[in-house]
PDB file of N, CA and C in Angstrom:
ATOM      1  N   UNK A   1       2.197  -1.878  -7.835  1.00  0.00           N
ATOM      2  CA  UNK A   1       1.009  -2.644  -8.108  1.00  0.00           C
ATOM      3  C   UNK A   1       1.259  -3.644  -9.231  1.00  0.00           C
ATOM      4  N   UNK A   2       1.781  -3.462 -10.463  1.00  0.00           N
ATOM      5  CA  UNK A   2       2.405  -4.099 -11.248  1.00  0.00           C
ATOM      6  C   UNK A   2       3.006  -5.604 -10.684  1.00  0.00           C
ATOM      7  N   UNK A   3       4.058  -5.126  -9.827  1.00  0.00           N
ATOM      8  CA  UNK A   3       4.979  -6.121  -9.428  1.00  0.00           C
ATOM      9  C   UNK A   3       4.721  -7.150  -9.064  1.00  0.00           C
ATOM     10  N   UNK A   4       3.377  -6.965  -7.744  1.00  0.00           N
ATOM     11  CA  UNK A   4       2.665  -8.079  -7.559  1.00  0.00           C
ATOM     12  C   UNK A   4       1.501  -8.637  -8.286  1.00  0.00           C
ATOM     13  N   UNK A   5       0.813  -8.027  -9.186  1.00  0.00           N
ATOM     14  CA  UNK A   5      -0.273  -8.112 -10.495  1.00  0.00           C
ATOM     15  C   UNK A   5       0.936  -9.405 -11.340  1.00  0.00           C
ATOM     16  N   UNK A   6       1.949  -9.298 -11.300  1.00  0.00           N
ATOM     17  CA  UNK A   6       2.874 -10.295 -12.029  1.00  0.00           C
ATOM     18  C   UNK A   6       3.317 -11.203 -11.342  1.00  0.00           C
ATOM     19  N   UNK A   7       3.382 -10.815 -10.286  1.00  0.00           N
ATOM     20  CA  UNK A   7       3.865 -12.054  -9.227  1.00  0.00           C
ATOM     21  C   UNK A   7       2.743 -13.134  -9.215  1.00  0.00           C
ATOM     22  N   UNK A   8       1.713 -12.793  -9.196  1.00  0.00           N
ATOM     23  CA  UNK A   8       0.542 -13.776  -9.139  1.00  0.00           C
ATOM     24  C   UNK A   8       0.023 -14.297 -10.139  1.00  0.00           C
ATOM     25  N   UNK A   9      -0.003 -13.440 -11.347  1.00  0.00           N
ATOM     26  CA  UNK A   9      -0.274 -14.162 -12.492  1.00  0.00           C
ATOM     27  C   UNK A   9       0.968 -15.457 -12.445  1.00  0.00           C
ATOM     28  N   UNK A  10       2.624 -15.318 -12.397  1.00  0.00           N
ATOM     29  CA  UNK A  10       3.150 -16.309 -12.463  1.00  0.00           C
ATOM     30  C   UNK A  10       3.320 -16.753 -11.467  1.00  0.00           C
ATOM     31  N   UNK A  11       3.845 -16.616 -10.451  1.00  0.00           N
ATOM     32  CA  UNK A  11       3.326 -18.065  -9.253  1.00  0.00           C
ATOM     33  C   UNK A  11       2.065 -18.833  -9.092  1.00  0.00           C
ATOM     34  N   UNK A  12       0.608 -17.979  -9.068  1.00  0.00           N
ATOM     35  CA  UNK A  12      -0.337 -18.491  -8.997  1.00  0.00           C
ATOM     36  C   UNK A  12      -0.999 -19.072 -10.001  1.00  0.00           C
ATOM     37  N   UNK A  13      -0.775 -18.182 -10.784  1.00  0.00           N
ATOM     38  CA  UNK A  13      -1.827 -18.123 -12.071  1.00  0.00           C
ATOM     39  C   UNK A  13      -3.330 -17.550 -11.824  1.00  0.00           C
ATOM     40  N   UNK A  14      -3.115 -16.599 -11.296  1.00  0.00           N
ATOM     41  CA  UNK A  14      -4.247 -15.519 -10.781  1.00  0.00           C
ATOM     42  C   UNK A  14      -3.867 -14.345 -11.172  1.00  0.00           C
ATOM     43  N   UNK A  15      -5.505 -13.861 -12.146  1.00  0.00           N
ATOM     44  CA  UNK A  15      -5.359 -12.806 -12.867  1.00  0.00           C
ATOM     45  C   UNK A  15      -6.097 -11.918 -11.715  1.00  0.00           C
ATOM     46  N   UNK A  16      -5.248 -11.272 -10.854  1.00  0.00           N
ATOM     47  CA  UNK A  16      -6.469  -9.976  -9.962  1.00  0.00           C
ATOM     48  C   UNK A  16      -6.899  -9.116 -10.650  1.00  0.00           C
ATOM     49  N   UNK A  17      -7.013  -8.565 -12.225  1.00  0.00           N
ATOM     50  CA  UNK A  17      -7.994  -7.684 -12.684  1.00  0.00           C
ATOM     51  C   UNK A  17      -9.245  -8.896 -12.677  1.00  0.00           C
ATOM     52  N   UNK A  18      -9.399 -10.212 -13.031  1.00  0.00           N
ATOM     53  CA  UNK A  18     -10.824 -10.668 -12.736  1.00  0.00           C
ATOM     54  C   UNK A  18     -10.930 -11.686 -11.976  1.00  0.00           C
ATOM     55  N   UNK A  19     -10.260 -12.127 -11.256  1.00  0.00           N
ATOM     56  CA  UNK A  19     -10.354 -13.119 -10.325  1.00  0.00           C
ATOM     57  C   UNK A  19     -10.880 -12.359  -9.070  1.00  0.00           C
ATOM     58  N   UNK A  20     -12.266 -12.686  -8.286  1.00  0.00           N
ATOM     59  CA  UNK A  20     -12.718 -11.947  -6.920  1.00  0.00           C
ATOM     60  C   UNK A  20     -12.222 -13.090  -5.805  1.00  0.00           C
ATOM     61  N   UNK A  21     -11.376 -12.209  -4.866  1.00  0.00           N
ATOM     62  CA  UNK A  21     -10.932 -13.027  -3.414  1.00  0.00           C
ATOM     63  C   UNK A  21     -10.968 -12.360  -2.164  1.00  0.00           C
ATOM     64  N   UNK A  22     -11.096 -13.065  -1.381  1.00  0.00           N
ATOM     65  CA  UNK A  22     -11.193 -12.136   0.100  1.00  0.00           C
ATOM     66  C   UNK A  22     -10.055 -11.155   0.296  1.00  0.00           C
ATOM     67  N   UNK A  23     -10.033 -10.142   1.015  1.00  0.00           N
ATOM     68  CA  UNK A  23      -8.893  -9.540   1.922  1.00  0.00           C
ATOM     69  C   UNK A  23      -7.805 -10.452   1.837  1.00  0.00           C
ATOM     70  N   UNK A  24      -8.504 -11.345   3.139  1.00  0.00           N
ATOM     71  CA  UNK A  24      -7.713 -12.180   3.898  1.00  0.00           C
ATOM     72  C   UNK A  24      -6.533 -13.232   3.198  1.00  0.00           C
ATOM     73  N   UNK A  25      -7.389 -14.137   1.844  1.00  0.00           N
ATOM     74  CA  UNK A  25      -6.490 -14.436   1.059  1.00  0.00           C
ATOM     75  C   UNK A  25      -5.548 -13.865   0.219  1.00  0.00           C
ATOM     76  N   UNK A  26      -6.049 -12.800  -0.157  1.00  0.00           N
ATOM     77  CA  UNK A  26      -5.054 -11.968  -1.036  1.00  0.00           C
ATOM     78  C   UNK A  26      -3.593 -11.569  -0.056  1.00  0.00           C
ATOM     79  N   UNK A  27      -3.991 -11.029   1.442  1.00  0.00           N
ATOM     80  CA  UNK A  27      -2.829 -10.767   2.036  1.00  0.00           C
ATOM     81  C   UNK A  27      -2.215 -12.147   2.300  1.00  0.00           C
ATOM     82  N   UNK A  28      -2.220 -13.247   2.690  1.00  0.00           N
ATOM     83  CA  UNK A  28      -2.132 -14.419   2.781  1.00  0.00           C
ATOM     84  C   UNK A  28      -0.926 -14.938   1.874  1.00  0.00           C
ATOM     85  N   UNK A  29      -1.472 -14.914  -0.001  1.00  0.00           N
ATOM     86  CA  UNK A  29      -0.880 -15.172  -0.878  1.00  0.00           C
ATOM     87  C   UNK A  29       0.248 -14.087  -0.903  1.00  0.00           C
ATOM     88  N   UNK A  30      -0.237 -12.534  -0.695  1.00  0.00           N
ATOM     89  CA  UNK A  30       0.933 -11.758  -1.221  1.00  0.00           C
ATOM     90  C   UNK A  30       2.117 -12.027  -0.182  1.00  0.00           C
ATOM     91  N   UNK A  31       2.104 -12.300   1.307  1.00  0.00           N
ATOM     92  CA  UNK A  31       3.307 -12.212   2.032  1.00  0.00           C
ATOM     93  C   UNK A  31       3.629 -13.288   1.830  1.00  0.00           C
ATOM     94  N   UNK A  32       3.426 -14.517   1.603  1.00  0.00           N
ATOM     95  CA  UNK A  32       3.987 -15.947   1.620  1.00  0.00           C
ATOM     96  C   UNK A  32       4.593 -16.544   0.028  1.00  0.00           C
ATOM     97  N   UNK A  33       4.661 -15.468  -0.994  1.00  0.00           N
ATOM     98  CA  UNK A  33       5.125 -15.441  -2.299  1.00  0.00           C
ATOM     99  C   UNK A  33       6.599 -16.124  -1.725  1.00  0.00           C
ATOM    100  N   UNK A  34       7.114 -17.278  -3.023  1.00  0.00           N
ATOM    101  CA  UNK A  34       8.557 -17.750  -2.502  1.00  0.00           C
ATOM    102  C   UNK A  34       9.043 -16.573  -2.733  1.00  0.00           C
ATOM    103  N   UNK A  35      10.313 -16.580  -2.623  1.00  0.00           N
ATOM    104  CA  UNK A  35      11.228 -15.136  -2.025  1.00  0.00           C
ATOM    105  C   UNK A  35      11.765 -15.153  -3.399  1.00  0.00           C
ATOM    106  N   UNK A  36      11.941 -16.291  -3.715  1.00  0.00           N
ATOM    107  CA  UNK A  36      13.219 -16.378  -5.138  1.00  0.00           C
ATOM    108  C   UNK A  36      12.398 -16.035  -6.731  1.00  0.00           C
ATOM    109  N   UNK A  37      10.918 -16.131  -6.124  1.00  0.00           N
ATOM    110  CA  UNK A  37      10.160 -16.054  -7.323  1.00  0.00           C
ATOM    111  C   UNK A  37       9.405 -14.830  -7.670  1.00  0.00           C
ATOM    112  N   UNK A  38       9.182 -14.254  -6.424  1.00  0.00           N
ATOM    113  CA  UNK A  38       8.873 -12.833  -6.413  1.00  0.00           C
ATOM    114  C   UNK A  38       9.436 -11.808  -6.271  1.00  0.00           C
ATOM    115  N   UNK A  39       9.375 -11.056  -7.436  1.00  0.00           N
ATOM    116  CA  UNK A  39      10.427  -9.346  -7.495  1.00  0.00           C
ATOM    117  C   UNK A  39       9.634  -8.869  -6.547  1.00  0.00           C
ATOM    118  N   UNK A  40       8.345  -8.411  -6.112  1.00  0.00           N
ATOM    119  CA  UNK A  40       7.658  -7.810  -5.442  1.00  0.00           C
ATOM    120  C   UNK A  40       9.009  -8.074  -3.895  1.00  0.00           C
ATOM    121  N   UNK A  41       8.524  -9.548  -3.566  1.00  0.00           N
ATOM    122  CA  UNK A  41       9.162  -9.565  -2.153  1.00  0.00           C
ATOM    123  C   UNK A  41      10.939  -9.346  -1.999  1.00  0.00           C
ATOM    124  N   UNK A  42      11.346  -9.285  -3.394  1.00  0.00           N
ATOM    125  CA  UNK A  42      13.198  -9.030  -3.651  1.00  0.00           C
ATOM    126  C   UNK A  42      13.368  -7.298  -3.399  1.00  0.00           C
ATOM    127  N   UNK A  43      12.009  -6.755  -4.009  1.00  0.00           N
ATOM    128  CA  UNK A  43      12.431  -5.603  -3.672  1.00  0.00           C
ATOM    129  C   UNK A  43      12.058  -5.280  -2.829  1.00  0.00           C
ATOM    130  N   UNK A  44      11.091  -5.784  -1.671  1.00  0.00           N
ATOM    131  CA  UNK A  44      11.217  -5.580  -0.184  1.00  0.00           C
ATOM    132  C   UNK A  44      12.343  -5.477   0.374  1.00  0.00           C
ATOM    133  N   UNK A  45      12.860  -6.523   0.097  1.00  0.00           N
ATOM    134  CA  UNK A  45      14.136  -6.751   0.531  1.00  0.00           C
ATOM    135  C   UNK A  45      15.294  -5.930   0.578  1.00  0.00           C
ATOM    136  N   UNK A  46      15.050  -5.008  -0.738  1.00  0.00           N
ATOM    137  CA  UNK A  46      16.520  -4.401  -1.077  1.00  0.00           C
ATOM    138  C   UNK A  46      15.898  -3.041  -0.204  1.00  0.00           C
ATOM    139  N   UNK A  47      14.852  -2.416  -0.368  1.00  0.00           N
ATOM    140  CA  UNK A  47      14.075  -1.160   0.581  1.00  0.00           C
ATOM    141  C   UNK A  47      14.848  -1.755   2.163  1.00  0.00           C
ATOM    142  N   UNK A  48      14.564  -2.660   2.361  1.00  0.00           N
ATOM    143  CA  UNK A  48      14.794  -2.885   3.939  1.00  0.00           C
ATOM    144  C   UNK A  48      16.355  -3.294   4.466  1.00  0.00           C
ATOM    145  N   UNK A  49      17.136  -3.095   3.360  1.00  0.00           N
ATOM    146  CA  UNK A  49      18.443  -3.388   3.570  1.00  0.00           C
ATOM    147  C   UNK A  49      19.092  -2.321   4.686  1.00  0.00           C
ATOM    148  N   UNK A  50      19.836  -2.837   5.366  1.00  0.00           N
ATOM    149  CA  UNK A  50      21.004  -1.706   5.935  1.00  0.00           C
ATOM    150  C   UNK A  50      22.264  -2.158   5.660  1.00  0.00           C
ATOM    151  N   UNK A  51      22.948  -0.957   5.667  1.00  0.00           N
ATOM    152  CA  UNK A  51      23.797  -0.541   4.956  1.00  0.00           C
ATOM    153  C   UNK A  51      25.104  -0.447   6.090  1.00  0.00           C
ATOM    154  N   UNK A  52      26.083  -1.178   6.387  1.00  0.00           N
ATOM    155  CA  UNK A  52      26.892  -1.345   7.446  1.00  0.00           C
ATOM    156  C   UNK A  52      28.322  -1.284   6.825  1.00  0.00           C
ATOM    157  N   UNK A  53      29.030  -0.805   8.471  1.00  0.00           N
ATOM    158  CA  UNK A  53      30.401  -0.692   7.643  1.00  0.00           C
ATOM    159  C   UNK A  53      30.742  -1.625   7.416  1.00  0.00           C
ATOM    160  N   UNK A  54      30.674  -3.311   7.632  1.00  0.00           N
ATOM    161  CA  UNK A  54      31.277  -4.181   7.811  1.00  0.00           C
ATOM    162  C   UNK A  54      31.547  -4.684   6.224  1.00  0.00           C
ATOM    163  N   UNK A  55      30.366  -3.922   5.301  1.00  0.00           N
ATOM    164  CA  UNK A  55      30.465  -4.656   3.819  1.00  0.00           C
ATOM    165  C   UNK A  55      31.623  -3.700   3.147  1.00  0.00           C
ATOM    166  N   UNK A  56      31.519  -4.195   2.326  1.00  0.00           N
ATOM    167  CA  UNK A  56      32.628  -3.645   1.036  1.00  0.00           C
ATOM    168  C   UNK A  56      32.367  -2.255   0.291  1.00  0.00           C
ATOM    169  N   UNK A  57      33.075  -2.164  -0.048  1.00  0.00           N
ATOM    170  CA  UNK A  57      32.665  -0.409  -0.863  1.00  0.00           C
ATOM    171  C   UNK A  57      31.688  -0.394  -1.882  1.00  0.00           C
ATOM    172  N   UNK A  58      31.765  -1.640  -2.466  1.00  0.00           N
ATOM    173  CA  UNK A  58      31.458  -2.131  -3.794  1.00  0.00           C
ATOM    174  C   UNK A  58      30.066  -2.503  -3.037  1.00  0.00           C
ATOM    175  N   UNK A  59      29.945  -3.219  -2.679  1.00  0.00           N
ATOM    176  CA  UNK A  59      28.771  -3.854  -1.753  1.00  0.00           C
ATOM    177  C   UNK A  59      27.996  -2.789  -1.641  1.00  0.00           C
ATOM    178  N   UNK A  60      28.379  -1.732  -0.494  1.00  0.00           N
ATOM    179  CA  UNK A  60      27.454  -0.707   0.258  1.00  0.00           C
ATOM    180  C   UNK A  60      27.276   0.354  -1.702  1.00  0.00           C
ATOM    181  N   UNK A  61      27.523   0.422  -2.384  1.00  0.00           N
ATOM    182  CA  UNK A  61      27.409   1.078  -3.611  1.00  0.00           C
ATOM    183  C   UNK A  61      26.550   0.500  -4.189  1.00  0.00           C
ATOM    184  N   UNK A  62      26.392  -0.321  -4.543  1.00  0.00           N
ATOM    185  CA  UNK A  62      25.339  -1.739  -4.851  1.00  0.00           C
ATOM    186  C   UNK A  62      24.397  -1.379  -4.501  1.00  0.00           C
ATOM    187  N   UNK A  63      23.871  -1.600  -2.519  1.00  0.00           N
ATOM    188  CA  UNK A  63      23.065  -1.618  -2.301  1.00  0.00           C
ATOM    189  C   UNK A  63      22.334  -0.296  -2.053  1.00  0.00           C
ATOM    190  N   UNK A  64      22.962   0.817  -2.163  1.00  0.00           N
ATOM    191  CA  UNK A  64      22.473   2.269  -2.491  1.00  0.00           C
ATOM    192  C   UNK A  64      21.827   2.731  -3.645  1.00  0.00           C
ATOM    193  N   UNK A  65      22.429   2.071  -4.638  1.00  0.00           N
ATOM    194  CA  UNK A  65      22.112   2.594  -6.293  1.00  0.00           C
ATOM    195  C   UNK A  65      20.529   1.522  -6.033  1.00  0.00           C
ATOM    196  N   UNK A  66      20.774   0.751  -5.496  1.00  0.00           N
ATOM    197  CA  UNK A  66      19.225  -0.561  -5.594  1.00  0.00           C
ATOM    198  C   UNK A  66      18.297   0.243  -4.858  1.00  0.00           C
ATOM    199  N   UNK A  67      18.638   1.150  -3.855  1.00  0.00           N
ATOM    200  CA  UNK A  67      17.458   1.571  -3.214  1.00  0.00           C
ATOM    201  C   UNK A  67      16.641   2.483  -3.518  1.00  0.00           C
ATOM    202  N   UNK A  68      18.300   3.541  -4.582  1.00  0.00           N
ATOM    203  CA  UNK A  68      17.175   4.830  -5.339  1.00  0.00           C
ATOM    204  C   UNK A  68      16.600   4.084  -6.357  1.00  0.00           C
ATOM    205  N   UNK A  69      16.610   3.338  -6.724  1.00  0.00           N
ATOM    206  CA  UNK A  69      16.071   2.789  -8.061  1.00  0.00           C
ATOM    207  C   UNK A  69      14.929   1.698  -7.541  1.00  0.00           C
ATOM    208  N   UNK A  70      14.856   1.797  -6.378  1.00  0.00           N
ATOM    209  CA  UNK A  70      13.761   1.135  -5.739  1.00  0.00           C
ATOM    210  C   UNK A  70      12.672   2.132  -4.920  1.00  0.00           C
ATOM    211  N   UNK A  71      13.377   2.949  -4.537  1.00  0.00           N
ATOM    212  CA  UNK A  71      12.432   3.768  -3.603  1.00  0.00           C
ATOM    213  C   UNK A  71      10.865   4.119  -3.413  1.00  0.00           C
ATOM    214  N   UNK A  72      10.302   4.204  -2.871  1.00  0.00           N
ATOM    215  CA  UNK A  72       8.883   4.711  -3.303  1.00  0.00           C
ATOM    216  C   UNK A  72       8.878   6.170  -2.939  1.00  0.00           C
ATOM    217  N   UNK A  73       8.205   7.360  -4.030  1.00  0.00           N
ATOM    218  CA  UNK A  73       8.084   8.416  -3.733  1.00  0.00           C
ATOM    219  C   UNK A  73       7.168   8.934  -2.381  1.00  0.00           C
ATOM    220  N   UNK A  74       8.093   9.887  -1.868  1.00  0.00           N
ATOM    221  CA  UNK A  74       7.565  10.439  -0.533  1.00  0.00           C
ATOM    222  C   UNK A  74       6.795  11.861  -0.874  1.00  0.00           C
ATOM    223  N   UNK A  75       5.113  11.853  -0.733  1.00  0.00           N
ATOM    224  CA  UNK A  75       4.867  13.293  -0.478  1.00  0.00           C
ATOM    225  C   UNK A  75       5.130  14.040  -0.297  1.00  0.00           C
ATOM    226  N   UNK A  76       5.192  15.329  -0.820  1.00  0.00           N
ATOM    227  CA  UNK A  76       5.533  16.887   0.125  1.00  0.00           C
ATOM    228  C   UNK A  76       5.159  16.789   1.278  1.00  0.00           C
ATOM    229  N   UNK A  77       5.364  17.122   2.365  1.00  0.00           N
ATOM    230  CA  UNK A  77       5.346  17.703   3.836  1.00  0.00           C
ATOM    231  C   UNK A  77       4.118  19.090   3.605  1.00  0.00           C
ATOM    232  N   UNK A  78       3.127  18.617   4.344  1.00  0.00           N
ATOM    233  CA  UNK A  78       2.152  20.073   3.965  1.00  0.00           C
ATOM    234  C   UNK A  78       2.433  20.505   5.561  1.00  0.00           C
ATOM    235  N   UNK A  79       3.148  21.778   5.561  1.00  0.00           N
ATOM    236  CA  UNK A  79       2.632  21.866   7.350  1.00  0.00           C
ATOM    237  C   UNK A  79       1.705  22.370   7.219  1.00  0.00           C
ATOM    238  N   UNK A  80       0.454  23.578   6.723  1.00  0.00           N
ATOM    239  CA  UNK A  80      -0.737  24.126   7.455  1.00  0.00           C
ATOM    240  C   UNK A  80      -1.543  24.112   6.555  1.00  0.00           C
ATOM    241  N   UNK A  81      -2.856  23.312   6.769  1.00  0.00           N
ATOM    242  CA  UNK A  81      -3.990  23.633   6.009  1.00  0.00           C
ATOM    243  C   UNK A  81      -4.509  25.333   5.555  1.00  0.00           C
ATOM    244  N   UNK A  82      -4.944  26.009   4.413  1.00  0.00           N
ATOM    245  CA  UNK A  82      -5.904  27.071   4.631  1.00  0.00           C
ATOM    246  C   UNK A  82      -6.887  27.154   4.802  1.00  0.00           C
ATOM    247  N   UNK A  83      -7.365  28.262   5.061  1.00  0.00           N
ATOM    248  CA  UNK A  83      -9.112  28.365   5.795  1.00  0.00           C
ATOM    249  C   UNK A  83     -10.059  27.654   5.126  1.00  0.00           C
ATOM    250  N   UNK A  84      -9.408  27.613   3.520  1.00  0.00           N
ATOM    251  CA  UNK A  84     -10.500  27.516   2.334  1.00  0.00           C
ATOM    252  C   UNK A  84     -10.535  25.575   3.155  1.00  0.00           C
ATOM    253  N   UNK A  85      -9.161  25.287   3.088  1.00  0.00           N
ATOM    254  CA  UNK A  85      -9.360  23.470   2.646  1.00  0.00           C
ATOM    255  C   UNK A  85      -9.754  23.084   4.298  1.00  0.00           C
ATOM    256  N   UNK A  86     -10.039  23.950   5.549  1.00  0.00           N
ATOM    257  CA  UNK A  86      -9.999  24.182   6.950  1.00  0.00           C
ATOM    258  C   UNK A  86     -11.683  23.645   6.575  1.00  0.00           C
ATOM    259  N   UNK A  87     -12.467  24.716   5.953  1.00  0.00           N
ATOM    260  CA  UNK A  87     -13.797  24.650   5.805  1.00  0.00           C
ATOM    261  C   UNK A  87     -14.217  23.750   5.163  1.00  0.00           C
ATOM    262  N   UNK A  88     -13.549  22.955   3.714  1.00  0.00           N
ATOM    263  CA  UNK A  88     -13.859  21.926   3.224  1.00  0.00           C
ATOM    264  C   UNK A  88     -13.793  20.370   3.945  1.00  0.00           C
ATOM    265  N   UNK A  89     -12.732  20.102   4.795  1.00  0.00           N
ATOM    266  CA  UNK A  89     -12.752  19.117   5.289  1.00  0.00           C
ATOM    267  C   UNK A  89     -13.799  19.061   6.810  1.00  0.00           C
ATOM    268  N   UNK A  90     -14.072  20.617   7.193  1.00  0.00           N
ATOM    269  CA  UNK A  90     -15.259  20.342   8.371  1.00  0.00           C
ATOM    270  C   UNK A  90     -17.007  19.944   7.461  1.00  0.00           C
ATOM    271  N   UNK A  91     -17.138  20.490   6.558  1.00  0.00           N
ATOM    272  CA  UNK A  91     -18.079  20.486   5.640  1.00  0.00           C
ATOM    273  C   UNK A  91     -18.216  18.923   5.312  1.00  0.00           C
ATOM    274  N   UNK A  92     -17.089  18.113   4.942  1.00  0.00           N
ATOM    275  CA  UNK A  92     -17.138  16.633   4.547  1.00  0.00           C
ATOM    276  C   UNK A  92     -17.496  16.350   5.596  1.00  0.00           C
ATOM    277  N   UNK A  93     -16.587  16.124   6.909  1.00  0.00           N
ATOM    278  CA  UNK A  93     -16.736  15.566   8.025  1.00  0.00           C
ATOM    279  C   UNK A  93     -18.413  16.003   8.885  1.00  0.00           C
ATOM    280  N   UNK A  94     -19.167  16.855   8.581  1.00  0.00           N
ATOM    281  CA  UNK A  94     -20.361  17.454   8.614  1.00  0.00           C
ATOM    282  C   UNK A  94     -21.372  16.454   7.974  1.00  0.00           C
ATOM    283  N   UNK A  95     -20.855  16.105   7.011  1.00  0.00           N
ATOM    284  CA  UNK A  95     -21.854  15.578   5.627  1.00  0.00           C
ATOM    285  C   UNK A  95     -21.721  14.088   5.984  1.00  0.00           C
ATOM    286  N   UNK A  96     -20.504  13.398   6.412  1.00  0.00           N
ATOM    287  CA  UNK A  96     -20.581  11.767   6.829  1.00  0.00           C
ATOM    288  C   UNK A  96     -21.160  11.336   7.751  1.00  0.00           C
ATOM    289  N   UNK A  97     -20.859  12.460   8.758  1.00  0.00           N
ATOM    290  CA  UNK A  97     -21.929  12.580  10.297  1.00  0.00           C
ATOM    291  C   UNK A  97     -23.035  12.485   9.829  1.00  0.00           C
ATOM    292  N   UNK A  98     -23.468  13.235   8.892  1.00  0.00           N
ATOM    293  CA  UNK A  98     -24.815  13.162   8.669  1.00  0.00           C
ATOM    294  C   UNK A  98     -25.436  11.770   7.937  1.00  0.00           C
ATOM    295  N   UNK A  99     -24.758  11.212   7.299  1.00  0.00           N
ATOM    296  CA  UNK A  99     -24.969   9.639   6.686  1.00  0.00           C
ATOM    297  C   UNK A  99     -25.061   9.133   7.460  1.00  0.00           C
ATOM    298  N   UNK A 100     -24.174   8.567   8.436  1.00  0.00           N
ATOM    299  CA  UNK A 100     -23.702   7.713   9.591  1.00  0.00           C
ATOM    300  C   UNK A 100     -24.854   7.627  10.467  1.00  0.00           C
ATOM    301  N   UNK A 101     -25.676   9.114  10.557  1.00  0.00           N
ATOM    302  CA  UNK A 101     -26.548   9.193  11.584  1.00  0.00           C
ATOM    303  C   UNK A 101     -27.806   8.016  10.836  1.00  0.00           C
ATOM    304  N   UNK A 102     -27.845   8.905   9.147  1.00  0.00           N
ATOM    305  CA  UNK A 102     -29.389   8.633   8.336  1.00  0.00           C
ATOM    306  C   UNK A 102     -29.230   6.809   8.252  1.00  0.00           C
ATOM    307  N   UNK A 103     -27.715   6.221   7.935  1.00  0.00           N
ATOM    308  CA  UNK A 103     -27.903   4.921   8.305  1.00  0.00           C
ATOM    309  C   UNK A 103     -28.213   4.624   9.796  1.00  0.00           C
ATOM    310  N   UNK A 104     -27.810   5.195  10.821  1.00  0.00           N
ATOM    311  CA  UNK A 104     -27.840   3.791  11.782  1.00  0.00           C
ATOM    312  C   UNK A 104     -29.833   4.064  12.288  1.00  0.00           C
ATOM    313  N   UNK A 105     -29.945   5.371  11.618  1.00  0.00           N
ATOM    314  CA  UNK A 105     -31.765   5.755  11.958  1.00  0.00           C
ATOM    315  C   UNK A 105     -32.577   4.191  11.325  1.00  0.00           C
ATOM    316  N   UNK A 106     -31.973   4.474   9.736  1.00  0.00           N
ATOM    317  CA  UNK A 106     -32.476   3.341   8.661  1.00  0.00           C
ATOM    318  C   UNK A 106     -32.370   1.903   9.874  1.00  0.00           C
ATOM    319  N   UNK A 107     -31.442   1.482  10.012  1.00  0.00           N
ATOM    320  CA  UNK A 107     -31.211   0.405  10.748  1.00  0.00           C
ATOM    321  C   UNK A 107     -31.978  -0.201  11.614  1.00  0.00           C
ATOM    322  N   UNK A 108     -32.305   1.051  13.059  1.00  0.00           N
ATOM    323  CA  UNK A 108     -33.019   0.686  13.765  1.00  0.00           C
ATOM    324  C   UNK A 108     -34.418   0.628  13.836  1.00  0.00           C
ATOM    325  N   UNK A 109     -34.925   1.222  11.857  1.00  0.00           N
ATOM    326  CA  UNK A 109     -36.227   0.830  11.884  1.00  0.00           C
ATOM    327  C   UNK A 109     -36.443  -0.115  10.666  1.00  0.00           C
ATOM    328  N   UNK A 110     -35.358  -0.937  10.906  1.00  0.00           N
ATOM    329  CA  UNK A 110     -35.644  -2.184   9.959  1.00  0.00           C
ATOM    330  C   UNK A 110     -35.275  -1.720   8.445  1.00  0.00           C
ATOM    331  N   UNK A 111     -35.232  -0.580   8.294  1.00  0.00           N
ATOM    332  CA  UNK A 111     -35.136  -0.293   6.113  1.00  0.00           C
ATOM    333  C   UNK A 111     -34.083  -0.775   6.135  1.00  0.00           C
ATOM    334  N   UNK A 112     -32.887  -0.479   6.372  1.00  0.00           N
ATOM    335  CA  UNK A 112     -31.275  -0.968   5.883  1.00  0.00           C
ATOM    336  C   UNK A 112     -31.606  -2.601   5.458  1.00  0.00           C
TER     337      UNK A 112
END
């Protein structure tokens, strides 16, 4: 978040803690950042590298050490919910149903 919070302050000169913009522009500006000016999109770059025999030892070492030092952390693997968090997420999903309904009621009698 940083990376691009800096990318835009200096390419753009857009502060996103108070500057308000659409979706649409924000994704807009963030993929079309020049390449040479944004770390954000350099370290896309180095994440999306492959790694082939054709490069050098030195090379493929390079671009390994760049990736742990780039990586983004991966979640634990949960395989099985318990009963307890089984009942909590039917209980939420219970409770939005129930919004979803009280708005679209609101709606069709004009309050919303």
């Amino acid at each position: 978040q940083w990376r691009i919070y800096a990318d835009f302050r200096q390419i753009y000169g857009i502060d996103l803690s108070l500057d308000d913009m659409h979706w649409w522009m924000f994704n807009g500006l963030l993929w079309n950042m020049p390449y040479k000016q944004s770390s954000f999109q350099q370290v896309i770059e180095i994440r999306r590298k492959k790694i082939t025999s054709k490069m050098g030892k030195e090379e493929r070492q390079a671009i390994k050490e760049a990736q742990e030092m780039y990586a983004l952390e991966q979640p634990e693997e949960k395989k099985e919910y318990t009963e307890d968090e089984k009942t909590k997420i039917d209980e939420y999903d219970q409770m939005m149903a129930e919004i979803r309904a009280k708005k679209k009621a609101e709606k069709e009698l004009g309050l919303a």
